[in-house]
C-alpha atoms as a PDB file:
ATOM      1  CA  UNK A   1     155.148  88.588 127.854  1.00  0.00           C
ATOM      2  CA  UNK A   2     156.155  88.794 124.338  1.00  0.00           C
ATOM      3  CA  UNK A   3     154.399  91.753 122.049  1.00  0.00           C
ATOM      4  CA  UNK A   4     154.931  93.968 118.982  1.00  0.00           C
ATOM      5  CA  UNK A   5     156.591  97.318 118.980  1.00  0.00           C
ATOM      6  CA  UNK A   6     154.373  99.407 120.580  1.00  0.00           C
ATOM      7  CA  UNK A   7     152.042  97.068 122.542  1.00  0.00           C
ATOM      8  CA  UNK A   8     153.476  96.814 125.544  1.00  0.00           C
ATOM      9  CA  UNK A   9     154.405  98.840 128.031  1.00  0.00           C
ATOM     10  CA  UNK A  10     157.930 100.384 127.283  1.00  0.00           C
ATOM     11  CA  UNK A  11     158.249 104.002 126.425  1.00  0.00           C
ATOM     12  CA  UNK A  12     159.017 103.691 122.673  1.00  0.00           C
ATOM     13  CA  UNK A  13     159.869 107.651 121.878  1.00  0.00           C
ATOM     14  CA  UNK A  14     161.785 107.811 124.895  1.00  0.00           C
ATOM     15  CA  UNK A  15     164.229 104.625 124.136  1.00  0.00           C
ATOM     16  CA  UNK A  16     164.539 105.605 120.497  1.00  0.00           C
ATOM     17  CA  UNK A  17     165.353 108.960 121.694  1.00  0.00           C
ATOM     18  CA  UNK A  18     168.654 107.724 123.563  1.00  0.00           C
ATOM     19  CA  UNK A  19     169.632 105.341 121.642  1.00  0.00           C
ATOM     20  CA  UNK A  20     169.706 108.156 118.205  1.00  0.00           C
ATOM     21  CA  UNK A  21     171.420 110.448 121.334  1.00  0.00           C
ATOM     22  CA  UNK A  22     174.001 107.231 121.359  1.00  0.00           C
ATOM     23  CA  UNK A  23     175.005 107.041 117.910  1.00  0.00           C
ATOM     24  CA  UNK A  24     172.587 103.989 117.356  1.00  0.00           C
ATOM     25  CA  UNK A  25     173.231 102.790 113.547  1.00  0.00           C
ATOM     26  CA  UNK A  26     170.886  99.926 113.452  1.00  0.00           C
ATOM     27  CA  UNK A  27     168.049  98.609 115.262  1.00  0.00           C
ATOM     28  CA  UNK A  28     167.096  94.528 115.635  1.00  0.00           C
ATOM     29  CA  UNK A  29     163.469  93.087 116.360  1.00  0.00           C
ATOM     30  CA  UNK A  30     163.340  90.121 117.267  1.00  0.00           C
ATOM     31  CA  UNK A  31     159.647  88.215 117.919  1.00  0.00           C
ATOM     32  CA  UNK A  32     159.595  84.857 119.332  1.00  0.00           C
ATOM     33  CA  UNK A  33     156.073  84.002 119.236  1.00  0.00           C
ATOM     34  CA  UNK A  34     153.175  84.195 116.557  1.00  0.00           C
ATOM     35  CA  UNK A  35     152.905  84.816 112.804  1.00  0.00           C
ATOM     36  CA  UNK A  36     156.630  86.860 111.984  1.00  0.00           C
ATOM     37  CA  UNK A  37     155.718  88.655 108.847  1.00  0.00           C
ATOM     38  CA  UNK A  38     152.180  89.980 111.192  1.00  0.00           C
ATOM     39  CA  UNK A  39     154.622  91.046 113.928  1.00  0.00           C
ATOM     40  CA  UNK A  40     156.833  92.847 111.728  1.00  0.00           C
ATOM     41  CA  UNK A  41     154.048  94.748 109.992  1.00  0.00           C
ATOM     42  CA  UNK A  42     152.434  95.439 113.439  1.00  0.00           C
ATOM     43  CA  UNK A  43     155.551  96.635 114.706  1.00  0.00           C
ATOM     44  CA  UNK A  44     156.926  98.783 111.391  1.00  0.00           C
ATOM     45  CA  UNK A  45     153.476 100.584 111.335  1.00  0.00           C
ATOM     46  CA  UNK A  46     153.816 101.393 114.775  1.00  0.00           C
ATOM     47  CA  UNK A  47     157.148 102.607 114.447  1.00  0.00           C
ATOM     48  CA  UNK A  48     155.977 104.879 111.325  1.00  0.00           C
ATOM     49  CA  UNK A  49     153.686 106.839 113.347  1.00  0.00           C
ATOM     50  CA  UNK A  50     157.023 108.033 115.289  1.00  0.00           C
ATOM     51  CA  UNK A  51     158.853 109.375 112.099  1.00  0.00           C
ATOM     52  CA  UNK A  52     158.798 113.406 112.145  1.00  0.00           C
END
């Protein structure tokens, strides 16, 4: 099942902590289903509320 950035099930925090522990530069979303510009915005607010 397809959902936003913080709908599902997957431990945000935890990923985005080992991926920055990686040397991540740049992260992709990609949505396949539903309205795009809805999905980014429900996935960039989510992602906000993980900024220190």
């Amino acid at each position: 099942m397809f959902v936003e950035i913080g709908q599902g099930n997957m431990n945000w925090p935890l990923i985005l902590e080992a991926a920055e522990k990686a040397g991540v530069k740049y992260y992709v979303v990609e949505q396949d289903t539903g309205d795009t510009l809805e999905s980014m915005k429900i996935s960039a607010d989510y992602l906000k509320t993980l900024v220190k």
